[in-house]
PDB file of N, CA and C in Angstrom:
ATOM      1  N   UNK A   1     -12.734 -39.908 -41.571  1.00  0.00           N
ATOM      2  CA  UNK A   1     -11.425 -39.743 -41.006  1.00  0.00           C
ATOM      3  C   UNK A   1     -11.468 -38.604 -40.000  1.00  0.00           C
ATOM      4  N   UNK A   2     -11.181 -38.494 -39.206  1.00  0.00           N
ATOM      5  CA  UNK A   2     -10.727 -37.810 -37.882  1.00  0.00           C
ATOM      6  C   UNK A   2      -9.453 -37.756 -37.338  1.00  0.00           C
ATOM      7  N   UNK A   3      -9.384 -36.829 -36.653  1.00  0.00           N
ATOM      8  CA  UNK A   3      -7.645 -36.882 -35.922  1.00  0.00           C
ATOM      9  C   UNK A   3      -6.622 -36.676 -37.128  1.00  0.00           C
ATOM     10  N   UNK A   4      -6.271 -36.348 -38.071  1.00  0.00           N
ATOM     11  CA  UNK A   4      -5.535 -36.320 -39.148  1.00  0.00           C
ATOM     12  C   UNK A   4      -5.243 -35.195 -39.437  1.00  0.00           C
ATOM     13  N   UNK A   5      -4.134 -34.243 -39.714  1.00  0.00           N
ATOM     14  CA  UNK A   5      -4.040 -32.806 -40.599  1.00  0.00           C
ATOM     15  C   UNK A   5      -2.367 -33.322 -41.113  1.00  0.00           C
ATOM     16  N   UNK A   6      -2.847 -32.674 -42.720  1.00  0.00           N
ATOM     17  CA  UNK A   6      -1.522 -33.476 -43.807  1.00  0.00           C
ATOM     18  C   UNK A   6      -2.320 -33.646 -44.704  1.00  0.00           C
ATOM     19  N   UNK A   7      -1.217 -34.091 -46.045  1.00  0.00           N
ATOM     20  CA  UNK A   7      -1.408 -34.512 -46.800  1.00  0.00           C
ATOM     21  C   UNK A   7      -1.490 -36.082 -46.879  1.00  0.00           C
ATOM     22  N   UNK A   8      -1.857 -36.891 -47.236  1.00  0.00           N
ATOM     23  CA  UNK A   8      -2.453 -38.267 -46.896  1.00  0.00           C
ATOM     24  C   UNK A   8      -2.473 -39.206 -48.329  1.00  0.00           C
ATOM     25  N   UNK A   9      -2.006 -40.404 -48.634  1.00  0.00           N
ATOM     26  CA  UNK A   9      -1.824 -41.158 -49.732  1.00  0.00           C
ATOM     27  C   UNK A   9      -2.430 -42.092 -49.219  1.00  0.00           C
ATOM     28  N   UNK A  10      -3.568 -42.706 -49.755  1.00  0.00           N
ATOM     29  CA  UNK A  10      -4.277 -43.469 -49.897  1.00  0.00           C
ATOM     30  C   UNK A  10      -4.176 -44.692 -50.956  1.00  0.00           C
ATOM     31  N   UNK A  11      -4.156 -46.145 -50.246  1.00  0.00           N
ATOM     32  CA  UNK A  11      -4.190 -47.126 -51.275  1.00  0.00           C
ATOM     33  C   UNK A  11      -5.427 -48.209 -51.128  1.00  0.00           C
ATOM     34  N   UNK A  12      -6.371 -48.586 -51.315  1.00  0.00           N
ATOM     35  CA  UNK A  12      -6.734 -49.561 -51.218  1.00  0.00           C
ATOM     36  C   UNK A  12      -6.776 -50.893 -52.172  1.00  0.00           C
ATOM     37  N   UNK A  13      -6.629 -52.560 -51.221  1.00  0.00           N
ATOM     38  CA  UNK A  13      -6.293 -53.836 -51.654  1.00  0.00           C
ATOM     39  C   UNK A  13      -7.640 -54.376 -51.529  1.00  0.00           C
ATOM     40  N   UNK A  14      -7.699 -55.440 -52.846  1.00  0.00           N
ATOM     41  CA  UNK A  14      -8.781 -56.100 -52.396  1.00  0.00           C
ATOM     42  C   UNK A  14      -8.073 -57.441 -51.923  1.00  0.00           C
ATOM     43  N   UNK A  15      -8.392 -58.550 -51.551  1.00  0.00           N
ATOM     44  CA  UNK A  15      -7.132 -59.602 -50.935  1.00  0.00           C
ATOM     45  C   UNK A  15      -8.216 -60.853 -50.996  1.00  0.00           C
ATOM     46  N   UNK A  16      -7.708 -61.876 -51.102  1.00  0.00           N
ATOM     47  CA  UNK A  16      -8.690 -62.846 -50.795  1.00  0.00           C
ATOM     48  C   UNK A  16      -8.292 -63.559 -49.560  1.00  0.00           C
ATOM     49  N   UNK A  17      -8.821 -63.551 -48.729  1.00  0.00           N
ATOM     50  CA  UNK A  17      -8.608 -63.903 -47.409  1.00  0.00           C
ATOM     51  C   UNK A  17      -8.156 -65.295 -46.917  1.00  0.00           C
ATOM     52  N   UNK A  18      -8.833 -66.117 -47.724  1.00  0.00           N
ATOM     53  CA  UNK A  18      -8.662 -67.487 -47.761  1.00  0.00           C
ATOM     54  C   UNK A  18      -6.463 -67.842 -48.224  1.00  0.00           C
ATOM     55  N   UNK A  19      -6.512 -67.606 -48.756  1.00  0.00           N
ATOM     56  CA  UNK A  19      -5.194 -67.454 -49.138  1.00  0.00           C
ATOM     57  C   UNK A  19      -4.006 -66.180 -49.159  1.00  0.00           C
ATOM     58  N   UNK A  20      -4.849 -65.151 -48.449  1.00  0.00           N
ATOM     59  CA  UNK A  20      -4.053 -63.863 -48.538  1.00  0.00           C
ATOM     60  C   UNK A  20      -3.751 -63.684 -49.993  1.00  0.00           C
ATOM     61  N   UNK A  21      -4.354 -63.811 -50.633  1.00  0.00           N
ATOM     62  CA  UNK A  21      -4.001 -63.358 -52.500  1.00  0.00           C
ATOM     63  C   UNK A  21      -4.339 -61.727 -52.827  1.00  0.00           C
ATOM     64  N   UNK A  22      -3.784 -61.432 -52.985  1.00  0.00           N
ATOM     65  CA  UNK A  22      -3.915 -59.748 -53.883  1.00  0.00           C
ATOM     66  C   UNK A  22      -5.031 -60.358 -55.095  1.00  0.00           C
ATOM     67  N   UNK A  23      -6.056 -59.589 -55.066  1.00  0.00           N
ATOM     68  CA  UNK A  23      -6.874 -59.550 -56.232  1.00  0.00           C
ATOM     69  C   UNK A  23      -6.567 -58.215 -57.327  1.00  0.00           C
ATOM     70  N   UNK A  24      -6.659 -57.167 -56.235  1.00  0.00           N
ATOM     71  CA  UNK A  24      -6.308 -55.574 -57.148  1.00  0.00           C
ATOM     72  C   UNK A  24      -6.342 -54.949 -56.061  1.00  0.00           C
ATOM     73  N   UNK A  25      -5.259 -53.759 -56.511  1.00  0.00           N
ATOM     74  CA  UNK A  25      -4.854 -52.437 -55.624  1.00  0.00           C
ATOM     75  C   UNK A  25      -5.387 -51.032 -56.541  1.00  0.00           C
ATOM     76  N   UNK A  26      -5.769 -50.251 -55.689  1.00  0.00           N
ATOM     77  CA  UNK A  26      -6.225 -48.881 -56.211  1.00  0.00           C
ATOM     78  C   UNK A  26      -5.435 -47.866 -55.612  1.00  0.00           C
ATOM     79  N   UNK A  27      -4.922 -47.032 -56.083  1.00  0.00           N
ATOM     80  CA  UNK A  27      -4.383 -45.927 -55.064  1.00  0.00           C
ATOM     81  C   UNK A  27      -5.204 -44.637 -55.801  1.00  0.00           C
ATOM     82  N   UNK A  28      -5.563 -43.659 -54.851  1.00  0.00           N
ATOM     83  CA  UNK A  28      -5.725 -43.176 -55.085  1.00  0.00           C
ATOM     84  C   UNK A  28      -5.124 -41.225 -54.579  1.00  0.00           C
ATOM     85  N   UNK A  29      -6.001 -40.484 -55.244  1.00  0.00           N
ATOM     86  CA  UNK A  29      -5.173 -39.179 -55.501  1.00  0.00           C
ATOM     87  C   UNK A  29      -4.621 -39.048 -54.133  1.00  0.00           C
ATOM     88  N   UNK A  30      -3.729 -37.942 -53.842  1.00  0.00           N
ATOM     89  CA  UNK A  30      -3.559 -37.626 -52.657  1.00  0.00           C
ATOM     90  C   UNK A  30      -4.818 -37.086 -51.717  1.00  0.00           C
ATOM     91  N   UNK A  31      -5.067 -36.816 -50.655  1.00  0.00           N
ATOM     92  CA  UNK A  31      -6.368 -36.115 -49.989  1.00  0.00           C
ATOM     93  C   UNK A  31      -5.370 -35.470 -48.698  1.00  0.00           C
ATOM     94  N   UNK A  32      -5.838 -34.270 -49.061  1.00  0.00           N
ATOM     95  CA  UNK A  32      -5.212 -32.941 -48.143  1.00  0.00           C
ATOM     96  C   UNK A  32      -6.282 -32.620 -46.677  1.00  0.00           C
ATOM     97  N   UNK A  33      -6.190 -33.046 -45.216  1.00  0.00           N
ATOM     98  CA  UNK A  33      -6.515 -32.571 -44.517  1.00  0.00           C
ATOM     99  C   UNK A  33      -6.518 -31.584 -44.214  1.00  0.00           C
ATOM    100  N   UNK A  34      -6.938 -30.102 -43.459  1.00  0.00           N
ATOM    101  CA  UNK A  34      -6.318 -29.557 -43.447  1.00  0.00           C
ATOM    102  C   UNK A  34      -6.125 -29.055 -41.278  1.00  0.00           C
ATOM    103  N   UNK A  35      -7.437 -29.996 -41.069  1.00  0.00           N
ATOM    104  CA  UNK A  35      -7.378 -29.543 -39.519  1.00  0.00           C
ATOM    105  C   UNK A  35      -8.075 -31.066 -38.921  1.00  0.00           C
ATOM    106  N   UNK A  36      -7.105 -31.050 -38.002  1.00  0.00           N
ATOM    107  CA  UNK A  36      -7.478 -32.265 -37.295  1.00  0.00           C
ATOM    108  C   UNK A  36      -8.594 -32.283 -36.437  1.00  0.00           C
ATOM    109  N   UNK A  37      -9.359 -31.547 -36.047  1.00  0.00           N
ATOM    110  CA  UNK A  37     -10.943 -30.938 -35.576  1.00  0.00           C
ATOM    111  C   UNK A  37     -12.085 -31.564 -36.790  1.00  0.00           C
ATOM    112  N   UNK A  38     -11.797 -31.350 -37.742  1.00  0.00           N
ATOM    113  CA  UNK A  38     -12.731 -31.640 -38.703  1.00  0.00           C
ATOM    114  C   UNK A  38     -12.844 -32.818 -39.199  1.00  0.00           C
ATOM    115  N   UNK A  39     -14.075 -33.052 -39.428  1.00  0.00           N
ATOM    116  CA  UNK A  39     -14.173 -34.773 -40.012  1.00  0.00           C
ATOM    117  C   UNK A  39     -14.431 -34.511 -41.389  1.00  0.00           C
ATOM    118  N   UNK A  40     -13.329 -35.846 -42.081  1.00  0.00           N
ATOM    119  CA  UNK A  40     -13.169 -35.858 -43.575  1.00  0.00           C
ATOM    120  C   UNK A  40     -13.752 -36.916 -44.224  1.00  0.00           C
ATOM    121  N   UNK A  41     -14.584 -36.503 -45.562  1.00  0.00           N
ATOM    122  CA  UNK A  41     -15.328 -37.809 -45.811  1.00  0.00           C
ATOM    123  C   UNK A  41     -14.911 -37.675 -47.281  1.00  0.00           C
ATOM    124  N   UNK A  42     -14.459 -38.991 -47.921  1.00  0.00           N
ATOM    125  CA  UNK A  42     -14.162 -38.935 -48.615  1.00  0.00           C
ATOM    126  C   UNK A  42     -14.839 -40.717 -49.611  1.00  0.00           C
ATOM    127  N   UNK A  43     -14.991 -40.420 -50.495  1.00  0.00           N
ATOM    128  CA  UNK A  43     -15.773 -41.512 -51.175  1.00  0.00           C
ATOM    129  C   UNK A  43     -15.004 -42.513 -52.377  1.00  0.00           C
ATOM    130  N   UNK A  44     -14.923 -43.553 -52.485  1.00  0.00           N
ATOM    131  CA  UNK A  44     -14.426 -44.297 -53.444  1.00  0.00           C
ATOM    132  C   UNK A  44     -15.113 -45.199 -54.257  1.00  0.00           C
ATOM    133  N   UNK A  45     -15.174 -45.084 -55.531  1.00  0.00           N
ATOM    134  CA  UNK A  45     -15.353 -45.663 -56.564  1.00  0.00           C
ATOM    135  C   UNK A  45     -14.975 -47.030 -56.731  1.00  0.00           C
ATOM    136  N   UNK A  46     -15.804 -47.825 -56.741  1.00  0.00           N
ATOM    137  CA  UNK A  46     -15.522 -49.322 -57.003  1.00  0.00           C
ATOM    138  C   UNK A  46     -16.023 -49.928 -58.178  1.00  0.00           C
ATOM    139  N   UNK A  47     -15.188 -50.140 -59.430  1.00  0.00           N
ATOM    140  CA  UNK A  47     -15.987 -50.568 -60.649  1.00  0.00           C
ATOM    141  C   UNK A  47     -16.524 -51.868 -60.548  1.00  0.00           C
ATOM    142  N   UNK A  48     -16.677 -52.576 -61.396  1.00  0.00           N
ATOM    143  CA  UNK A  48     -17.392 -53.908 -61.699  1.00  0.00           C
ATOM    144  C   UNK A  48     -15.651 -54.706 -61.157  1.00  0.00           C
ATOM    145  N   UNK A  49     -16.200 -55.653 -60.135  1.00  0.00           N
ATOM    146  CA  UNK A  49     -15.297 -56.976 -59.978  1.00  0.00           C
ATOM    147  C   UNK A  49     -15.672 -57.992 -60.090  1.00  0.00           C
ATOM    148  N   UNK A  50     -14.552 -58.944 -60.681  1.00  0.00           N
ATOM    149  CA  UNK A  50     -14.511 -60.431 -60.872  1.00  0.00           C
ATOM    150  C   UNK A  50     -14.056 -60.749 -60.061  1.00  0.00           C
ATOM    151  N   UNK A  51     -14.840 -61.849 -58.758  1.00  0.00           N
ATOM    152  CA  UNK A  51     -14.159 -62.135 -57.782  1.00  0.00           C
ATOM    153  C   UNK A  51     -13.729 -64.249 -58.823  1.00  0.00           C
ATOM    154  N   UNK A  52     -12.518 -64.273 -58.101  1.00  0.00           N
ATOM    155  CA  UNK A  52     -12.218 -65.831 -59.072  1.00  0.00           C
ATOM    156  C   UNK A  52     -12.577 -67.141 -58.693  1.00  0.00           C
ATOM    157  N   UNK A  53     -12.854 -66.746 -57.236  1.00  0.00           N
ATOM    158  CA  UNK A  53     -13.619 -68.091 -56.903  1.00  0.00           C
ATOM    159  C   UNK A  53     -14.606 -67.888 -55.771  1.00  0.00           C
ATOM    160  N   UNK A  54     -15.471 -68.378 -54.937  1.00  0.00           N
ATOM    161  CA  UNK A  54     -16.556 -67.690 -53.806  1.00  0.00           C
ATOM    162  C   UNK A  54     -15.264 -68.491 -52.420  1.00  0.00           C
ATOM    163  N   UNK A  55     -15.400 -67.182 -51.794  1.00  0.00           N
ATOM    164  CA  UNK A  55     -14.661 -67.658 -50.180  1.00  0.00           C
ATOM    165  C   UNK A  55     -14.786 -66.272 -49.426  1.00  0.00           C
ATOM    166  N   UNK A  56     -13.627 -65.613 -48.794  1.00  0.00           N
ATOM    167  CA  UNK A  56     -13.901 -64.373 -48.355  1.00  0.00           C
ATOM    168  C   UNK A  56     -12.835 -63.535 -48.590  1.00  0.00           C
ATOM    169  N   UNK A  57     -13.287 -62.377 -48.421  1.00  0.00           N
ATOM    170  CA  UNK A  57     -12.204 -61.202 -49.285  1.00  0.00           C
ATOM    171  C   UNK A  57     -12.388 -60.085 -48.094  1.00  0.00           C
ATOM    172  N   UNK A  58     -11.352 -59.562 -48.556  1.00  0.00           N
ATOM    173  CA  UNK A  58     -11.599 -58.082 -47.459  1.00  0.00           C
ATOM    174  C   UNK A  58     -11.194 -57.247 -48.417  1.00  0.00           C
ATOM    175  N   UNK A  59     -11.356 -55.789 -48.208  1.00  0.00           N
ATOM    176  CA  UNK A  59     -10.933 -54.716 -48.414  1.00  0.00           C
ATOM    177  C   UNK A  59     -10.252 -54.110 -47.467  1.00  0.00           C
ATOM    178  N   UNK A  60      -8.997 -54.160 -47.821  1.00  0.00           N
ATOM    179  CA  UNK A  60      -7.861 -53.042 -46.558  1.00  0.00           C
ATOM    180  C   UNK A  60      -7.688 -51.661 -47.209  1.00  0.00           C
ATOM    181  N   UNK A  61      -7.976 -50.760 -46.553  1.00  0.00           N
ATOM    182  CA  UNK A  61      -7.341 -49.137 -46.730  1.00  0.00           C
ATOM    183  C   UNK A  61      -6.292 -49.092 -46.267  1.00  0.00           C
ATOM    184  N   UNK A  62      -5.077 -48.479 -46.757  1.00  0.00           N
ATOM    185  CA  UNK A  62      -3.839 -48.430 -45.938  1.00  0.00           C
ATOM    186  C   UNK A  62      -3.835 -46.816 -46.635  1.00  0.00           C
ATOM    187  N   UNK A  63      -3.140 -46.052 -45.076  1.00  0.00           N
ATOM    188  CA  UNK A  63      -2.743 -44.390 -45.531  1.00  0.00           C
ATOM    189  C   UNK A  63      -1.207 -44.254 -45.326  1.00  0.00           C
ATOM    190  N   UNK A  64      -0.479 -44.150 -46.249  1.00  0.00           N
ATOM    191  CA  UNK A  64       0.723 -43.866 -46.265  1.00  0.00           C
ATOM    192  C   UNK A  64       1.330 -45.066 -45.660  1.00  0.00           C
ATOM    193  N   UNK A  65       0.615 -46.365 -46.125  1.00  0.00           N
ATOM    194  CA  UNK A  65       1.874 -47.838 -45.845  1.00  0.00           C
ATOM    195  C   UNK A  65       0.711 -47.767 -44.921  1.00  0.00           C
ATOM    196  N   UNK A  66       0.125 -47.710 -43.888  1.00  0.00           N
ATOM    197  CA  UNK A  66      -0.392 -48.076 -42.994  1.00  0.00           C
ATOM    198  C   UNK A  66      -1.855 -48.508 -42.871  1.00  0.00           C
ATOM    199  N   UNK A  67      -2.048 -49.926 -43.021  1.00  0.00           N
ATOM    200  CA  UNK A  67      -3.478 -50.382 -42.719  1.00  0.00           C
ATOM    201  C   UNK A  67      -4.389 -49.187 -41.397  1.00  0.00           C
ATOM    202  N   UNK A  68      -5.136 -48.900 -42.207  1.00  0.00           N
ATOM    203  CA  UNK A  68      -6.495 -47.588 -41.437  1.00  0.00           C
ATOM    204  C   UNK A  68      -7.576 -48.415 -40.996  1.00  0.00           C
ATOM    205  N   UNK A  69      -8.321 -49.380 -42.252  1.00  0.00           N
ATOM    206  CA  UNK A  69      -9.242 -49.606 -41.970  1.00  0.00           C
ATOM    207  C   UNK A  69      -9.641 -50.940 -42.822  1.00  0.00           C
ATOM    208  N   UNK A  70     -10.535 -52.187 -42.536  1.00  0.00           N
ATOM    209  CA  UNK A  70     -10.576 -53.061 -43.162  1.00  0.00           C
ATOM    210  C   UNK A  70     -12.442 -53.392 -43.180  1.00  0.00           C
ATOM    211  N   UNK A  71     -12.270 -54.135 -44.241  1.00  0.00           N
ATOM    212  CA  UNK A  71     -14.050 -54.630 -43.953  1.00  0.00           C
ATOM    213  C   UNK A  71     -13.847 -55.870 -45.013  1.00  0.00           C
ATOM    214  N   UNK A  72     -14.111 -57.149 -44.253  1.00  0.00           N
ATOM    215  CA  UNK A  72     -14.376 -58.306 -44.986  1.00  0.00           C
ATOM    216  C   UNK A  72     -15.767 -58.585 -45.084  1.00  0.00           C
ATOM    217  N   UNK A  73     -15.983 -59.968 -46.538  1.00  0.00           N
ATOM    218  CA  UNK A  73     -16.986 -60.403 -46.893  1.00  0.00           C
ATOM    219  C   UNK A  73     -16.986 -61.511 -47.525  1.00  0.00           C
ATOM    220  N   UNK A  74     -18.571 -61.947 -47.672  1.00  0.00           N
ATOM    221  CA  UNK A  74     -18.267 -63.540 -48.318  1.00  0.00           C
ATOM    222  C   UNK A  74     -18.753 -63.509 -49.827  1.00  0.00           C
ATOM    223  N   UNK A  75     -18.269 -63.754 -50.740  1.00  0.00           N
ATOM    224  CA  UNK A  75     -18.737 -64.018 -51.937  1.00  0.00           C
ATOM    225  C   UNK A  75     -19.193 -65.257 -52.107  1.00  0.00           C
ATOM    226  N   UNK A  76     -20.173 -65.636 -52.467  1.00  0.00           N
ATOM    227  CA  UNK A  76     -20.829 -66.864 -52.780  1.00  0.00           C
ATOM    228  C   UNK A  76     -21.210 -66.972 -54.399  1.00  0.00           C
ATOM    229  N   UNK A  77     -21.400 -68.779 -55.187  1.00  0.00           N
ATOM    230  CA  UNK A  77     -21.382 -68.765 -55.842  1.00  0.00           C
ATOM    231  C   UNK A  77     -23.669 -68.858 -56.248  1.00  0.00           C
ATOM    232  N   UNK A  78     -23.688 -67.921 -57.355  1.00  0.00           N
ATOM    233  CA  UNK A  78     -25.386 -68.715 -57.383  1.00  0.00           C
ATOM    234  C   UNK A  78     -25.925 -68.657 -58.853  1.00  0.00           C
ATOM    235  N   UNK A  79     -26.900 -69.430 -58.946  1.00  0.00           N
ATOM    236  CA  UNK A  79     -27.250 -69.829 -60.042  1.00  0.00           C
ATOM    237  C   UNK A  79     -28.243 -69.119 -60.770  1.00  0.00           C
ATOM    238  N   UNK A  80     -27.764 -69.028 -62.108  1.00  0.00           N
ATOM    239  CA  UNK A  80     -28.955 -67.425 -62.611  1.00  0.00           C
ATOM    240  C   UNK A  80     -30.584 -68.130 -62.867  1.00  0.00           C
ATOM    241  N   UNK A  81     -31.498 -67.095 -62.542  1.00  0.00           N
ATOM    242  CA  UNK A  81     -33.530 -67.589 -62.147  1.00  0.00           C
ATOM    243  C   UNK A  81     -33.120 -68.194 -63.075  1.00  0.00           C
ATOM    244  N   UNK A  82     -34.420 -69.518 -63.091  1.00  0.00           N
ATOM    245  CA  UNK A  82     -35.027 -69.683 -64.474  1.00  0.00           C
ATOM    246  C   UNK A  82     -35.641 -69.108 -65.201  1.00  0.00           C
ATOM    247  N   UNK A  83     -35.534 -69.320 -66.181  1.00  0.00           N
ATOM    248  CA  UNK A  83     -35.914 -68.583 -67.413  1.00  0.00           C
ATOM    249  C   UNK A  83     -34.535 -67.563 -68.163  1.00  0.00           C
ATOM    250  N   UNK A  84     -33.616 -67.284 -67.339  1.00  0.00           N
ATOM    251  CA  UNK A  84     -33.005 -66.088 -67.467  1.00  0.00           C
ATOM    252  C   UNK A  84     -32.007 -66.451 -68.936  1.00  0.00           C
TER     253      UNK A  84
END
């Protein structure tokens, strides 16, 4: 993050793209900038997901209501080695 000084509320959606479906929302703590000169890095935790069917999903960040940043992907379905 860059350009930013404030306090800042952070939510991120996971969505399934194919249908715009909400899978799960995270919000997380507040994160305090404190100078807009400085670059802020900040890291998020993603536990174990069940995606419900293979198509494509994104992840949206929104800061205070406002989509920041997005990154989609494809989940595919596959079949466990043999032997397994």
């Amino acid at each position: 993050m860059t350009d930013a000084e404030g306090t800042y509320h952070f939510d991120i959606n996971l969505m399934y793209v194919n249908t715009d479906q909400l899978i799960c929302r995270a919000s997380l703590p507040n994160i305090v900038i404190g100078d807009r000169l400085q670059i802020s890095d900040f890291g998020i935790n993603i536990p174990a997901l069940l995606f419900p069917v293979p198509g494509r999903y994104e992840f949206r960040l929104r800061m205070d209501g406002h989509m920041v940043a997005q990154k989609d992907f494809n989940v595919i379905q596959s079949s466990p080695p043999p032997g397994a």
